[in-house]
PDB file of N, CA and C in Angstrom:
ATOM      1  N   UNK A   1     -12.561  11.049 -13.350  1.00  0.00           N
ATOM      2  CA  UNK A   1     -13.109  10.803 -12.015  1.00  0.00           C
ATOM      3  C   UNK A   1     -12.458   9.584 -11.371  1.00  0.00           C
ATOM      4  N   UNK A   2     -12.516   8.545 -11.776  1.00  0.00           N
ATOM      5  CA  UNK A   2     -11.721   7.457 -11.490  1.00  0.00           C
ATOM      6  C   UNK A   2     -10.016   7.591 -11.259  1.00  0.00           C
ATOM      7  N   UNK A   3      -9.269   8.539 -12.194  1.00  0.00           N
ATOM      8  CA  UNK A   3      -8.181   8.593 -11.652  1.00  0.00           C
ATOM      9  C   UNK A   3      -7.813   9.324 -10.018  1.00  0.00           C
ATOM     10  N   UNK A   4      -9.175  10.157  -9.531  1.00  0.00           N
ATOM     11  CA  UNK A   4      -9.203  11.435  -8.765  1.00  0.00           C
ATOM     12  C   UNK A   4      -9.505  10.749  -8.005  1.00  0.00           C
ATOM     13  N   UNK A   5     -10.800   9.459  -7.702  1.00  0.00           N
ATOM     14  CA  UNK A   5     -10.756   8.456  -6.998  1.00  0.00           C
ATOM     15  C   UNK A   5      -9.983   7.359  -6.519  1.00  0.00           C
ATOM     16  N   UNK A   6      -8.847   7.308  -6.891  1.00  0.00           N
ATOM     17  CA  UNK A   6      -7.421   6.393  -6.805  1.00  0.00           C
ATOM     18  C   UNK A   6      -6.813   7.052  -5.810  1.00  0.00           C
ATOM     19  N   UNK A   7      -6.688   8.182  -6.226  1.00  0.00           N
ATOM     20  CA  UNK A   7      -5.563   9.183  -5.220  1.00  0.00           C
ATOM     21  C   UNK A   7      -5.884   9.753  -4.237  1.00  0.00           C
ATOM     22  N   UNK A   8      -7.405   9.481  -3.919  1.00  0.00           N
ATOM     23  CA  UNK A   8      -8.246  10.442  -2.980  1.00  0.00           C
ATOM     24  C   UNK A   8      -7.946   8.811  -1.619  1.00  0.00           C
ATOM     25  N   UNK A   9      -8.335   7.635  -2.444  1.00  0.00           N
ATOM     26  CA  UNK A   9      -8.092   6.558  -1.836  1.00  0.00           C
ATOM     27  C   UNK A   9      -6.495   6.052  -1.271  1.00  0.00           C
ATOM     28  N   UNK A  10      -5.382   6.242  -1.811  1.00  0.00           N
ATOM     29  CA  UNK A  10      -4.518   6.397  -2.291  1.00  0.00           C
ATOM     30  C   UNK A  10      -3.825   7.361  -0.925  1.00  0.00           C
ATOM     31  N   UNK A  11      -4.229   8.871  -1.038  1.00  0.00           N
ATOM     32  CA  UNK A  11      -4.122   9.510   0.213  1.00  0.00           C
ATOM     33  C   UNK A  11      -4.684   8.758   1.579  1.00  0.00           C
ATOM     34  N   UNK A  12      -5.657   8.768   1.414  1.00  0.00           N
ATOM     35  CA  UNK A  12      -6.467   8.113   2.917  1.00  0.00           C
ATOM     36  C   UNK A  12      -5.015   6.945   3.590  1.00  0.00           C
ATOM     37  N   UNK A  13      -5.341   5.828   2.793  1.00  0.00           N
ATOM     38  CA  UNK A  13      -4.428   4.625   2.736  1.00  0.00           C
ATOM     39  C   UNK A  13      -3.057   5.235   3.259  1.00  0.00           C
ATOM     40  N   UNK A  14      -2.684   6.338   2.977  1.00  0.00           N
ATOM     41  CA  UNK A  14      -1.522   6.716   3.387  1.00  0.00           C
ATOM     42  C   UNK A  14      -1.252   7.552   4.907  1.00  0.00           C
ATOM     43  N   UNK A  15      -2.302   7.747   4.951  1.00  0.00           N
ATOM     44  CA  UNK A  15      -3.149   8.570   6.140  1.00  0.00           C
ATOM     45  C   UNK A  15      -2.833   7.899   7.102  1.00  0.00           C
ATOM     46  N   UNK A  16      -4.043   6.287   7.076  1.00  0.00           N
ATOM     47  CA  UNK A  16      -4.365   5.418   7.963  1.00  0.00           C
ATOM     48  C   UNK A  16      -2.182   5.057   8.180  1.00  0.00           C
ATOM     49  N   UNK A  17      -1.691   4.735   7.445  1.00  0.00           N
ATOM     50  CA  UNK A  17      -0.375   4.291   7.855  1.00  0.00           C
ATOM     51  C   UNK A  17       0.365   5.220   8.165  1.00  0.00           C
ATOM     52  N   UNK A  18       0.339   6.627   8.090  1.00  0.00           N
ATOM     53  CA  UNK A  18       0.835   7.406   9.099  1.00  0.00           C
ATOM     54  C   UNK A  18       0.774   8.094  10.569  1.00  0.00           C
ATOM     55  N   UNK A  19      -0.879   7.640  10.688  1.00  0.00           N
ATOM     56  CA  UNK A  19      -1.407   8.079  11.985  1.00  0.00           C
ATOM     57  C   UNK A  19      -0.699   6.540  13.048  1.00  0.00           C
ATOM     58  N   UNK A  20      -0.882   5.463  12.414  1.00  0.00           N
ATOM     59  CA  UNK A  20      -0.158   3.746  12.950  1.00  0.00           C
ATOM     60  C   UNK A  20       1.124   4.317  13.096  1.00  0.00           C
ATOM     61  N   UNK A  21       1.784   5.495  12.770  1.00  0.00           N
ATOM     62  CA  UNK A  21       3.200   5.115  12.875  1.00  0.00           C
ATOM     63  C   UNK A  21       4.472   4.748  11.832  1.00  0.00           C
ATOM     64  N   UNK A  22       4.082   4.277  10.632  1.00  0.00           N
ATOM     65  CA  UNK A  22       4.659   4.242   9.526  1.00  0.00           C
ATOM     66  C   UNK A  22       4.965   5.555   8.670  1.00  0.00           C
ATOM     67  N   UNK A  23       5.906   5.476   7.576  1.00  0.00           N
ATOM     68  CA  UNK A  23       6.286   6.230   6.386  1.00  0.00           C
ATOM     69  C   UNK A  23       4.840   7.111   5.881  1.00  0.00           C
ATOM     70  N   UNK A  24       5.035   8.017   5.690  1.00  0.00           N
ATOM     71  CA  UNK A  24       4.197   8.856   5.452  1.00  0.00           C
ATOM     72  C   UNK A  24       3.653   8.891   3.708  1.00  0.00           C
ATOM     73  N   UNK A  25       4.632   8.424   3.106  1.00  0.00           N
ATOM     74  CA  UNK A  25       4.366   8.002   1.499  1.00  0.00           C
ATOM     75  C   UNK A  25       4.016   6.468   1.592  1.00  0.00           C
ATOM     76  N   UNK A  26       3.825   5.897   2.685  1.00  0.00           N
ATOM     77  CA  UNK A  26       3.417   4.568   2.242  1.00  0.00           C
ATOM     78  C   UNK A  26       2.165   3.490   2.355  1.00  0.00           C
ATOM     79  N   UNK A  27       1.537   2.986   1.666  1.00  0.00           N
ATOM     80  CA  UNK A  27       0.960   2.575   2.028  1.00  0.00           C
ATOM     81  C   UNK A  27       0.369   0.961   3.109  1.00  0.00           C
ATOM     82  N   UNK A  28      -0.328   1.437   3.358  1.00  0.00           N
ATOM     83  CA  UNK A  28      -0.717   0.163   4.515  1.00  0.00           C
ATOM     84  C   UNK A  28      -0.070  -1.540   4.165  1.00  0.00           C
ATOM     85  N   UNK A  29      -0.635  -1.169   2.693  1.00  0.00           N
ATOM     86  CA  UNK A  29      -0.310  -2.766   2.525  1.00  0.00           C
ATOM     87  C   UNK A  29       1.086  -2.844   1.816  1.00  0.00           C
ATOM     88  N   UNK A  30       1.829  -1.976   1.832  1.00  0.00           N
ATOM     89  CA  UNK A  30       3.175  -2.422   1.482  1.00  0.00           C
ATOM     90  C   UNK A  30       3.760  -2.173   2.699  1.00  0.00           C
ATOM     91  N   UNK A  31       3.048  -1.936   3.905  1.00  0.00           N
ATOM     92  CA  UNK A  31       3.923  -1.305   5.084  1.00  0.00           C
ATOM     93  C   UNK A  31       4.013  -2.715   5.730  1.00  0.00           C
ATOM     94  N   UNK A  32       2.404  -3.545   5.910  1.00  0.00           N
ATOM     95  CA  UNK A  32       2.360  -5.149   6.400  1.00  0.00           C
ATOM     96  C   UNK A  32       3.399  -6.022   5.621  1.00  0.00           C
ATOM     97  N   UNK A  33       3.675  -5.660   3.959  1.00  0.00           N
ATOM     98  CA  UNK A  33       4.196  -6.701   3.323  1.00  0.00           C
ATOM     99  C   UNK A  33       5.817  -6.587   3.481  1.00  0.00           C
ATOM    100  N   UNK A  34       6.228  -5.596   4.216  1.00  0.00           N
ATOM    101  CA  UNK A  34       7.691  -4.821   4.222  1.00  0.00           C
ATOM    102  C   UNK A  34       7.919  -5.697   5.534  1.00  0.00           C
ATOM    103  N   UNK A  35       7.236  -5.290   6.463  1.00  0.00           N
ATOM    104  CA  UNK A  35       7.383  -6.201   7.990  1.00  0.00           C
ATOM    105  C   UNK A  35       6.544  -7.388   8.128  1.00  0.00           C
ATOM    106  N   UNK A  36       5.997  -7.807   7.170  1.00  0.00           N
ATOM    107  CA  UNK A  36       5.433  -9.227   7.011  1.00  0.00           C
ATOM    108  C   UNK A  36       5.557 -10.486   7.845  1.00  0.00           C
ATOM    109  N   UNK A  37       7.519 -10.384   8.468  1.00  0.00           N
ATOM    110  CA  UNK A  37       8.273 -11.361   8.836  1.00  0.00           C
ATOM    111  C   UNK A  37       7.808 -11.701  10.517  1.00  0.00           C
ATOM    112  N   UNK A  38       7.142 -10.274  10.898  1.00  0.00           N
ATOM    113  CA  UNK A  38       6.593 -10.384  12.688  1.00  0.00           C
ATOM    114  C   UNK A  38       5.194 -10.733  12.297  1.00  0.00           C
ATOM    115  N   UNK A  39       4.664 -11.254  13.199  1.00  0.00           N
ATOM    116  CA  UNK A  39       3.137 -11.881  13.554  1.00  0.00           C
ATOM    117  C   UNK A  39       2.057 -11.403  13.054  1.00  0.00           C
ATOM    118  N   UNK A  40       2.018  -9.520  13.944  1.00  0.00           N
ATOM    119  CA  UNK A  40       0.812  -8.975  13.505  1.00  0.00           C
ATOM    120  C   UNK A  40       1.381  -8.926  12.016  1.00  0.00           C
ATOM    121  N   UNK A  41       2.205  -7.997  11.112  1.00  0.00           N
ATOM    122  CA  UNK A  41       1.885  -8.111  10.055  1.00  0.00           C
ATOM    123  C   UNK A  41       1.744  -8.975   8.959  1.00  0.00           C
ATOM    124  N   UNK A  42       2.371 -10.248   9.171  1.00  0.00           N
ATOM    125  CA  UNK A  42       2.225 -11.229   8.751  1.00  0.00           C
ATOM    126  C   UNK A  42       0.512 -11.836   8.668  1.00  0.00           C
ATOM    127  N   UNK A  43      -0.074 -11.428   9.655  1.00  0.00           N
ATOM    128  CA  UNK A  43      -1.654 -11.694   9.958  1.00  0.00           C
ATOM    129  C   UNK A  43      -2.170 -10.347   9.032  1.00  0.00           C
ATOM    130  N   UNK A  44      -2.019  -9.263   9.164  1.00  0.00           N
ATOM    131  CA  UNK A  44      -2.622  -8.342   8.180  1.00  0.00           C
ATOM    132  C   UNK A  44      -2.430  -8.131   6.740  1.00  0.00           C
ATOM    133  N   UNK A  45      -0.934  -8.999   6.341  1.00  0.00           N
ATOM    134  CA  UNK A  45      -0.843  -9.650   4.801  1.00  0.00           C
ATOM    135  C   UNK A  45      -1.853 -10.040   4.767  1.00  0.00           C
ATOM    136  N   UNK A  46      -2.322 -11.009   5.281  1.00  0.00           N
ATOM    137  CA  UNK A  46      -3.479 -12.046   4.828  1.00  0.00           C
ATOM    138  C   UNK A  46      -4.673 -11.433   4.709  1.00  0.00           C
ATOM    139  N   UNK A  47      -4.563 -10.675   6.037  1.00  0.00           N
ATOM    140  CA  UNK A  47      -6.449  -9.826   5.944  1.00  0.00           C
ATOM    141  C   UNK A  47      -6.245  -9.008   4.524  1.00  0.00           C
ATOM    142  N   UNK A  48      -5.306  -8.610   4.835  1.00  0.00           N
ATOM    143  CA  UNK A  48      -5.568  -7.728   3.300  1.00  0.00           C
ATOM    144  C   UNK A  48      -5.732  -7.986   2.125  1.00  0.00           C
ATOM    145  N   UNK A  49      -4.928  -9.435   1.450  1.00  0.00           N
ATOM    146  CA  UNK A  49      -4.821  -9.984   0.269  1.00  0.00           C
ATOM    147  C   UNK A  49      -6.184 -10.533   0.400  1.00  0.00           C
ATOM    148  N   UNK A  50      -7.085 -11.047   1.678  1.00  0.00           N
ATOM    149  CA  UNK A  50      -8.213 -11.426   1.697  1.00  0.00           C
ATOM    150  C   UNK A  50      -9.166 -10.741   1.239  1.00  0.00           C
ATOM    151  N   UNK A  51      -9.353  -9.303   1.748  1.00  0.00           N
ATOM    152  CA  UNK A  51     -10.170  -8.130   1.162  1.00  0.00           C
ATOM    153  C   UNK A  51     -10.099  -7.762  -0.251  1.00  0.00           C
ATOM    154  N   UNK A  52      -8.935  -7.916  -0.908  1.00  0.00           N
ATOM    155  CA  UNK A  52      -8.555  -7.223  -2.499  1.00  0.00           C
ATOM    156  C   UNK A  52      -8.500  -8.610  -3.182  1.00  0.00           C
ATOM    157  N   UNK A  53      -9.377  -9.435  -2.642  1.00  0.00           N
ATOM    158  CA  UNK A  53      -9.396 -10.871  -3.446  1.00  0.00           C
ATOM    159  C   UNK A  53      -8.851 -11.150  -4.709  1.00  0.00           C
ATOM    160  N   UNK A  54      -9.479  -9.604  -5.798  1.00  0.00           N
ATOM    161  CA  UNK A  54      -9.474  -9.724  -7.038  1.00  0.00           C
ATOM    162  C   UNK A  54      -7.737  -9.059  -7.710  1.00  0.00           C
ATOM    163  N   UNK A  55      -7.182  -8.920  -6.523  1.00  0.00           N
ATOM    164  CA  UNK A  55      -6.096  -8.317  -6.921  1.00  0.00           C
ATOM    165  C   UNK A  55      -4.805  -9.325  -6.174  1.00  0.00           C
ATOM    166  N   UNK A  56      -4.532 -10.795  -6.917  1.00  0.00           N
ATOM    167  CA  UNK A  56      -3.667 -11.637  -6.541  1.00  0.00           C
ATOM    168  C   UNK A  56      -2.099 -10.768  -5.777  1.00  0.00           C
ATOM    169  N   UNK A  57      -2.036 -11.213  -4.406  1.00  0.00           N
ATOM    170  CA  UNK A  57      -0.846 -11.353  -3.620  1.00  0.00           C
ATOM    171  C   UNK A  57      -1.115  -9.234  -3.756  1.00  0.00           C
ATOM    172  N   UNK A  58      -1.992  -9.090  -3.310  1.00  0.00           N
ATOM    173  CA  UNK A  58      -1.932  -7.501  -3.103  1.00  0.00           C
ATOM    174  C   UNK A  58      -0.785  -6.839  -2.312  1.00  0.00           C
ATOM    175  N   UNK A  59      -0.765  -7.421  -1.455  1.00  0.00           N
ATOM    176  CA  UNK A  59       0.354  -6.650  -0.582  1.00  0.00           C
ATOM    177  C   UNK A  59       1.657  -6.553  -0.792  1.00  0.00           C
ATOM    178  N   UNK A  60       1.942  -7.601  -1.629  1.00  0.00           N
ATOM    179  CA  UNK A  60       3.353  -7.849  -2.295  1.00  0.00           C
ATOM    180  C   UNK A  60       3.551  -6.937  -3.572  1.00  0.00           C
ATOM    181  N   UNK A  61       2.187  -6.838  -4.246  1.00  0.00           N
ATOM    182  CA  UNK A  61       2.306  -6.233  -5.373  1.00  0.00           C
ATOM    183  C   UNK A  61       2.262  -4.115  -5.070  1.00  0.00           C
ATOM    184  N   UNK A  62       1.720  -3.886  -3.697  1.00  0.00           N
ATOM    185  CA  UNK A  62       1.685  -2.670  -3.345  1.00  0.00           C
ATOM    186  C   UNK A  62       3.071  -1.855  -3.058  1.00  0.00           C
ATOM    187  N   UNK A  63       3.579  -3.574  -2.562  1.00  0.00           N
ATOM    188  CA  UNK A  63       4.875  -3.123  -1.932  1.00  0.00           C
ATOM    189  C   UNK A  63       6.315  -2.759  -3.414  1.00  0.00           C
ATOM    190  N   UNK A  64       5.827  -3.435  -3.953  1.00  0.00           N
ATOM    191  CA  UNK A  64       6.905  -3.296  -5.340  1.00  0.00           C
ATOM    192  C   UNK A  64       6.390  -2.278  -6.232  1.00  0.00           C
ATOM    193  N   UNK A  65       5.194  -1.671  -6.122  1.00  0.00           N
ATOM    194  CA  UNK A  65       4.460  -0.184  -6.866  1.00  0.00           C
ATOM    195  C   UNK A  65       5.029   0.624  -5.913  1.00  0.00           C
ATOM    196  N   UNK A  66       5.072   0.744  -4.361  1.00  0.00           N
ATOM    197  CA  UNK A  66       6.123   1.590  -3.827  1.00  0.00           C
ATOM    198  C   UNK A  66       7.291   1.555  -4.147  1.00  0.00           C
ATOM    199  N   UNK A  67       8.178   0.486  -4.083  1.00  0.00           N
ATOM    200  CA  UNK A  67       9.600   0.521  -4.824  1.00  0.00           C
ATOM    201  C   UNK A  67      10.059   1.129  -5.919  1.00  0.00           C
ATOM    202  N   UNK A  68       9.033   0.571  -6.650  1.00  0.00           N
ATOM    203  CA  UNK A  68       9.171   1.272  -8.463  1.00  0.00           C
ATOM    204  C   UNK A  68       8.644   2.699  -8.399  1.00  0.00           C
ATOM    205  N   UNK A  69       7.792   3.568  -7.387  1.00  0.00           N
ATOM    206  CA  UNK A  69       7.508   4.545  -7.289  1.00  0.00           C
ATOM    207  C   UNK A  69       6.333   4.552  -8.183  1.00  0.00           C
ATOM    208  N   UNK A  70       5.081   3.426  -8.647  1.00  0.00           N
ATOM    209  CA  UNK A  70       4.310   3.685  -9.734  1.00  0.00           C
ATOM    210  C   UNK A  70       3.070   4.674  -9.111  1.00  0.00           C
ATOM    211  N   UNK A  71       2.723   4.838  -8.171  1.00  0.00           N
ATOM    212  CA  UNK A  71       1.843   5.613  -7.824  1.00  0.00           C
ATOM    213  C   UNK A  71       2.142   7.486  -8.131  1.00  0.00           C
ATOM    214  N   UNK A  72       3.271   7.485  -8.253  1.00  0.00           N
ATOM    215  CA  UNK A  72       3.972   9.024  -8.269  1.00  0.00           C
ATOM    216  C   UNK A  72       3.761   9.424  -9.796  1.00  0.00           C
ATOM    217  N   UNK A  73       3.265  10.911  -9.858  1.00  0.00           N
ATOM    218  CA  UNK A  73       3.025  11.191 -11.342  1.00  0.00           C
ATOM    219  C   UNK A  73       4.651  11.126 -11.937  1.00  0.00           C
ATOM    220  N   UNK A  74       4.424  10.800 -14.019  1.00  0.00           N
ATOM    221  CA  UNK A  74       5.420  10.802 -14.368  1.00  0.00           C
ATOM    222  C   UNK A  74       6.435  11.935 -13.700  1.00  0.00           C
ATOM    223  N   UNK A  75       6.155  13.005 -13.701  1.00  0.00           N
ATOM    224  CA  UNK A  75       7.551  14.304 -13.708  1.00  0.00           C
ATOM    225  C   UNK A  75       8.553  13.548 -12.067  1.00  0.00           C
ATOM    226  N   UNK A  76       7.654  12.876 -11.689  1.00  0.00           N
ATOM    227  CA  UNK A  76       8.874  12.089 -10.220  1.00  0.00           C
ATOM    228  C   UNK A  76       9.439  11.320 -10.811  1.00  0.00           C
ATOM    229  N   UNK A  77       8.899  10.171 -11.609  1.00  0.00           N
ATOM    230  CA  UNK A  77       9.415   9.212 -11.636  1.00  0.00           C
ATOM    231  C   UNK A  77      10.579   8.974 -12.639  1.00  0.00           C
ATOM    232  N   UNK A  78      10.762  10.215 -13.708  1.00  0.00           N
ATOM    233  CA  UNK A  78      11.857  10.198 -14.879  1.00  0.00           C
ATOM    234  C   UNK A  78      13.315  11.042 -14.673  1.00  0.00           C
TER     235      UNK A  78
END
């Protein structure tokens, strides 16, 4: 249940950053931490790493689980 809850979340998250205009595989907070360098997202780094308190420098770390592709089941990623 918990893994089915990741990906259900996981989708949404990917949702919300494709209806904004972004990559369709990506998520929100690697999309702020990718364009970080302009204002608004630079301001929504923060809201966000603010919200996932418990998950140090979130947006940075979302953005390098997109890079590495860790969200993608193994048969993508080998």
């Amino acid at each position: 249940m918990q893994h089915w809850a990741f990906h259900v979340a996981l989708a949404i998250d990917q949702l919300v950053n494709a209806l904004l205009g972004g990559y369709a595989d990506e998520s929100l907070s690697a999309r702020a931490y990718r364009r970080r360098s302009e204002p608004l997202w630079g301001l929504l780094v923060r809201l966000l790493d603010w919200m996932f308190f418990w998950h140090a420098a979130h947006c940075e770390g979302a953005y390098w689980a997109e890079k590495k592709g860790r969200h993608l089941p193994k048969e993508y990623r080998e």
